[in-house]
PDB file of N, CA and C in Angstrom:
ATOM      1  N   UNK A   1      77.257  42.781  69.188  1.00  0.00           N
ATOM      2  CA  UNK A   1      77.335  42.848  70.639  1.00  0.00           C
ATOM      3  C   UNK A   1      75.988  43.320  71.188  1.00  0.00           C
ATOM      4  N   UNK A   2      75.477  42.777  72.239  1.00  0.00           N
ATOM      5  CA  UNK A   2      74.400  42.988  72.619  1.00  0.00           C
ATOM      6  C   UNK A   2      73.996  44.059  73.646  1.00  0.00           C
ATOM      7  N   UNK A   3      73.532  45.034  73.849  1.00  0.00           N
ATOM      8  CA  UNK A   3      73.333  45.690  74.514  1.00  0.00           C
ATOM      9  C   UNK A   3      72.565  45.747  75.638  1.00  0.00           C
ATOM     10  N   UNK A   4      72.690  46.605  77.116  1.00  0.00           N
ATOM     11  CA  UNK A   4      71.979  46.208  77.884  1.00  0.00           C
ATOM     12  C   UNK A   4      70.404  46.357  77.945  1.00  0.00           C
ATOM     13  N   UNK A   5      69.990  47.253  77.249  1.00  0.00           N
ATOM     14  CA  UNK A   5      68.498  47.429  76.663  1.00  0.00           C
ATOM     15  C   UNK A   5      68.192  46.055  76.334  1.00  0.00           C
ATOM     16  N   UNK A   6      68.772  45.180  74.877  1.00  0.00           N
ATOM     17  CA  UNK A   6      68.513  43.900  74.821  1.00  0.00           C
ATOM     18  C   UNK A   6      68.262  42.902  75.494  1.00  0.00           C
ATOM     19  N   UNK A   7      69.180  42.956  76.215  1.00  0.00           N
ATOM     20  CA  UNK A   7      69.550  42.105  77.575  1.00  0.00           C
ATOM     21  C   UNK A   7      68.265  41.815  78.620  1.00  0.00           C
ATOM     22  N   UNK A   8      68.103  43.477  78.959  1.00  0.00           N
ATOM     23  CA  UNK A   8      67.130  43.451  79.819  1.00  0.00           C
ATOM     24  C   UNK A   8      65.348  43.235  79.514  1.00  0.00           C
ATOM     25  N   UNK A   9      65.047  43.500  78.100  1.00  0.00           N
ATOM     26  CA  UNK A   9      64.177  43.157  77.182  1.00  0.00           C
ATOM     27  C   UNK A   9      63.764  41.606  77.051  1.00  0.00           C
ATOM     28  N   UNK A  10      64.664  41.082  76.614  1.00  0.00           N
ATOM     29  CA  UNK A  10      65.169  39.714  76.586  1.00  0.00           C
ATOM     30  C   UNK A  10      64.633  39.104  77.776  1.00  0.00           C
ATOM     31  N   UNK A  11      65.081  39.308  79.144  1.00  0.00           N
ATOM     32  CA  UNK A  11      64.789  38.786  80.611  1.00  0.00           C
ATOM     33  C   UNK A  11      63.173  39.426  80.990  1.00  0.00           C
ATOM     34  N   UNK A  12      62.562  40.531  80.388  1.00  0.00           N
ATOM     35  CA  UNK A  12      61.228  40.936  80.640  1.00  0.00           C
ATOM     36  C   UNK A  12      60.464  39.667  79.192  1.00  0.00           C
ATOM     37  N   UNK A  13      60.908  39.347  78.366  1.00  0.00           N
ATOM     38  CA  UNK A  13      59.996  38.315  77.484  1.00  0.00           C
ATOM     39  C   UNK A  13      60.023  37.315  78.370  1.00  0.00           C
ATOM     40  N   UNK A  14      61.219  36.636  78.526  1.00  0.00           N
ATOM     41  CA  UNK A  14      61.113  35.509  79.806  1.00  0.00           C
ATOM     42  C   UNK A  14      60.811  35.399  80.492  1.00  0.00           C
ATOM     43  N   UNK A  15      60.395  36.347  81.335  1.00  0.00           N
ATOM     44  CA  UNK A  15      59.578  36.410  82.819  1.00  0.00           C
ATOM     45  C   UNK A  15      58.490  36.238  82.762  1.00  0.00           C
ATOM     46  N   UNK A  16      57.636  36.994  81.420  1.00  0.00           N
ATOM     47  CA  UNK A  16      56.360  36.883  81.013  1.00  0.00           C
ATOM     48  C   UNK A  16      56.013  35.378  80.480  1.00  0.00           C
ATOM     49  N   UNK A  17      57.237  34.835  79.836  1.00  0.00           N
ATOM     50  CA  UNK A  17      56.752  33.248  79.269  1.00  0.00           C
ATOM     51  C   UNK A  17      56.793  32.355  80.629  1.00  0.00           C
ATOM     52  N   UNK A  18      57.627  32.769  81.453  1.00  0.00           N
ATOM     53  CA  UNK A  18      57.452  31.631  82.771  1.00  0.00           C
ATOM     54  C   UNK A  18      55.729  31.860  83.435  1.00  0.00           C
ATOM     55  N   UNK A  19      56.165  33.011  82.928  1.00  0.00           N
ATOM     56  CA  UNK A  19      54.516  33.446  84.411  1.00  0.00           C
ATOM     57  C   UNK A  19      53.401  32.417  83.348  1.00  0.00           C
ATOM     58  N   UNK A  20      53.698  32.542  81.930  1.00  0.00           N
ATOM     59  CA  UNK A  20      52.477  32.062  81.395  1.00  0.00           C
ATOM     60  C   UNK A  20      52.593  31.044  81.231  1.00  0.00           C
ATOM     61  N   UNK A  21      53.409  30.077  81.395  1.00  0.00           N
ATOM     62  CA  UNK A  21      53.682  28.749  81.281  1.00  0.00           C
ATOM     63  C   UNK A  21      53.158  27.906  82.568  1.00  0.00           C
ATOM     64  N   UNK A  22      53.636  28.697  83.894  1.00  0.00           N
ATOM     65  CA  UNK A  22      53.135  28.580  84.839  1.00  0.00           C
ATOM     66  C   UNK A  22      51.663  28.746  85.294  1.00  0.00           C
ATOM     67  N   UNK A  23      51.089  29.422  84.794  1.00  0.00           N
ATOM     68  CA  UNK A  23      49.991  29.715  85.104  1.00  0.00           C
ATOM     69  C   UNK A  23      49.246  28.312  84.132  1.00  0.00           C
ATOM     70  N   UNK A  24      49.959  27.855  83.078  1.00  0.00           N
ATOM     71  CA  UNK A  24      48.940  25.848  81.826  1.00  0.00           C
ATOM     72  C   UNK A  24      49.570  25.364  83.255  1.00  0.00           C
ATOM     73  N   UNK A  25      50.251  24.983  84.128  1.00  0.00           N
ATOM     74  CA  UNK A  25      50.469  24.099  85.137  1.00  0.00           C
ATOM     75  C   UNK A  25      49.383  23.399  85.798  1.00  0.00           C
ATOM     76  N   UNK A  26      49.016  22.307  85.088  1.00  0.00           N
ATOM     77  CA  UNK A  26      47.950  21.349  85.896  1.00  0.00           C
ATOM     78  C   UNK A  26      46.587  21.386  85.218  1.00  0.00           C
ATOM     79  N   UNK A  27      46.462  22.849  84.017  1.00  0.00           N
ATOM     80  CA  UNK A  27      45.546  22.835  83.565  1.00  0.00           C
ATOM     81  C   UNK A  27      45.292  22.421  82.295  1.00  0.00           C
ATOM     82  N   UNK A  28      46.052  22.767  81.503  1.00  0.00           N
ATOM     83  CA  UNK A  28      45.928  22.202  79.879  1.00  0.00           C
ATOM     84  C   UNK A  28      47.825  21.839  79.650  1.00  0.00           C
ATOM     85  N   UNK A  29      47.668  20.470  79.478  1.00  0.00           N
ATOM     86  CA  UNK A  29      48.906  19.762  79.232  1.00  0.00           C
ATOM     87  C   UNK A  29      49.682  20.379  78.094  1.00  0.00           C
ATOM     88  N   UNK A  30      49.004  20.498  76.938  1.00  0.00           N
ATOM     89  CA  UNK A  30      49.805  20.825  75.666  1.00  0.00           C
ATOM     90  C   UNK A  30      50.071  22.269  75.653  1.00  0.00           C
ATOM     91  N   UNK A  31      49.342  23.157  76.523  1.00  0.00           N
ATOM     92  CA  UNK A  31      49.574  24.152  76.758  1.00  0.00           C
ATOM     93  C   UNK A  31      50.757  24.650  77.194  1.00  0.00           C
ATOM     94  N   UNK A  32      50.854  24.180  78.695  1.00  0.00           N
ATOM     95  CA  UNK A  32      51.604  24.039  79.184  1.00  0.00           C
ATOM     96  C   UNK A  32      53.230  23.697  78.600  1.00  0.00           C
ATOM     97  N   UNK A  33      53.155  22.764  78.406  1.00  0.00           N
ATOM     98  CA  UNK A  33      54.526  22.053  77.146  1.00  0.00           C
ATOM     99  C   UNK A  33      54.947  22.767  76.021  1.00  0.00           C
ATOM    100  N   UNK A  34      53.796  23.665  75.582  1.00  0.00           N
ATOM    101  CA  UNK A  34      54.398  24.614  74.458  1.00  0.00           C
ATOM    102  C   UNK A  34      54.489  25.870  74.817  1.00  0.00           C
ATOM    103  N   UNK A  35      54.271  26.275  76.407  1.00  0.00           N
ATOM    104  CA  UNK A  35      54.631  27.239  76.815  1.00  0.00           C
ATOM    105  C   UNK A  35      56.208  27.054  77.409  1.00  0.00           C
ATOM    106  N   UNK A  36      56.262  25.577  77.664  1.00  0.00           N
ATOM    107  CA  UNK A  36      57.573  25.289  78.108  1.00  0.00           C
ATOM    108  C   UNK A  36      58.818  25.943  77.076  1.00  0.00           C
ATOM    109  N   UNK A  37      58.345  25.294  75.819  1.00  0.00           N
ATOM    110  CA  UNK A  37      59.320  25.343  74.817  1.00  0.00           C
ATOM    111  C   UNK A  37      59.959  26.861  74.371  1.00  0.00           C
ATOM    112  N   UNK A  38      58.461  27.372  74.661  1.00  0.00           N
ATOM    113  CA  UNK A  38      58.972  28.676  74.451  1.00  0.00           C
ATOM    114  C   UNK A  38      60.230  29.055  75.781  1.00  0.00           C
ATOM    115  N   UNK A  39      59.493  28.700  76.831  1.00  0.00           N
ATOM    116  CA  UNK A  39      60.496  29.617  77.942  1.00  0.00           C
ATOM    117  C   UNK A  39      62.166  29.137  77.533  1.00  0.00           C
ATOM    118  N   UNK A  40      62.140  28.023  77.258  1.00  0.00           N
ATOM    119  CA  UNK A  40      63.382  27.167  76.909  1.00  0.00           C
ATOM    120  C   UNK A  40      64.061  27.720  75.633  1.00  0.00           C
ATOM    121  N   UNK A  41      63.221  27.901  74.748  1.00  0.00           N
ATOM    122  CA  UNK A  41      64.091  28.868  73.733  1.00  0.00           C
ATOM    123  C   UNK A  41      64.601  30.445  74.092  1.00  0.00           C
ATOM    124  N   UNK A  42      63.481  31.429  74.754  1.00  0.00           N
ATOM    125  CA  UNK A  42      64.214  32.164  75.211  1.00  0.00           C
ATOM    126  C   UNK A  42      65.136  32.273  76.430  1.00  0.00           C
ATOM    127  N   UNK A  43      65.133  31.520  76.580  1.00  0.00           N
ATOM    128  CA  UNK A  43      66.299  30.973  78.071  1.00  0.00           C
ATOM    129  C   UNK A  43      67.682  30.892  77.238  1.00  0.00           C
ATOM    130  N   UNK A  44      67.579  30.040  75.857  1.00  0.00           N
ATOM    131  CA  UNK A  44      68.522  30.029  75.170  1.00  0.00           C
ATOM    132  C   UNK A  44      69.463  31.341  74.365  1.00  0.00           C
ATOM    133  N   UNK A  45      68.113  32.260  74.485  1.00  0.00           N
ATOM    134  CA  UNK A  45      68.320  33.449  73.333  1.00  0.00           C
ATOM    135  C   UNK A  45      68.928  34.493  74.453  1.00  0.00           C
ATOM    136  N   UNK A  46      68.491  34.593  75.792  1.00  0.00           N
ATOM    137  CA  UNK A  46      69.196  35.399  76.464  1.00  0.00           C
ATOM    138  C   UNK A  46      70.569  35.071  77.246  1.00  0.00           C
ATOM    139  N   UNK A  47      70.700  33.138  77.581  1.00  0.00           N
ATOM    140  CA  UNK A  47      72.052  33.006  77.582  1.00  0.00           C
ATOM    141  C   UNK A  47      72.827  33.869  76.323  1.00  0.00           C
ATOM    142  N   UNK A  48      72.782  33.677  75.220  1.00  0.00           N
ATOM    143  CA  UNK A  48      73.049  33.916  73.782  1.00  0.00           C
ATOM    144  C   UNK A  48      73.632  35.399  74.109  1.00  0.00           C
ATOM    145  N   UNK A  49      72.880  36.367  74.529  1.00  0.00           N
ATOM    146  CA  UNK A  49      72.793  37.938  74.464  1.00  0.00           C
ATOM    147  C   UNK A  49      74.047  38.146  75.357  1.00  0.00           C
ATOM    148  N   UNK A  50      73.659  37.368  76.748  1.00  0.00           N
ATOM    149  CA  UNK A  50      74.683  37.489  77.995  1.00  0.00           C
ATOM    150  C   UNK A  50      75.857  37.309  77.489  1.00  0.00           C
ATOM    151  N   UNK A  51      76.300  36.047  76.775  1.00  0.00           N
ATOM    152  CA  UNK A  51      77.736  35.874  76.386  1.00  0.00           C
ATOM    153  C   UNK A  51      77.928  36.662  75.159  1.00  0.00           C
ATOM    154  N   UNK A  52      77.345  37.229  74.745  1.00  0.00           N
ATOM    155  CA  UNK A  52      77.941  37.584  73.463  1.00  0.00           C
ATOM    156  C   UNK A  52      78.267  39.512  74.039  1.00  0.00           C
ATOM    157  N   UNK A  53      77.969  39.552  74.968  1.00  0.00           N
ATOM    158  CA  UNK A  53      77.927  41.026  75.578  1.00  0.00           C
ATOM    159  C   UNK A  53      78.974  41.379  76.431  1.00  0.00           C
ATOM    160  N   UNK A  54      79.533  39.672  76.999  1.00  0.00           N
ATOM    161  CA  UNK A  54      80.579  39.857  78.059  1.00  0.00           C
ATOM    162  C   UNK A  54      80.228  40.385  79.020  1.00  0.00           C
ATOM    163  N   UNK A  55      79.248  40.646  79.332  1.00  0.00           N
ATOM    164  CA  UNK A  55      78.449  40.417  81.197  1.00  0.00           C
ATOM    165  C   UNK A  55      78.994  39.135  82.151  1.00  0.00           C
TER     166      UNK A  55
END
């Protein structure tokens, strides 16, 4: 079960991968795209936390 420390940990990595994903926007393509992937996996890992916590 995931805790809210996790949780909220979890949503501070993600915030940081959007900002940096956002910031390859328009400038380096592959950059960009593998910054995507990341945000997209942890997008996945903190849905993951949320349901498994019952939030």
């Amino acid at each position: 079960m995931a805790t809210t420390e996790e949780i909220e940990a979890a949503q501070r990595k993600l915030d940081r991968a959007r900002s940096e994903r956002d910031s390859w926007k328009g400038k380096n393509r592959h950059n960009y795209e593998m910054a995507a992937l990341l945000v997209a996996a942890l997008e996945k890992q903190l849905a993951k936390l949320v349901a498994d916590s019952g939030h």
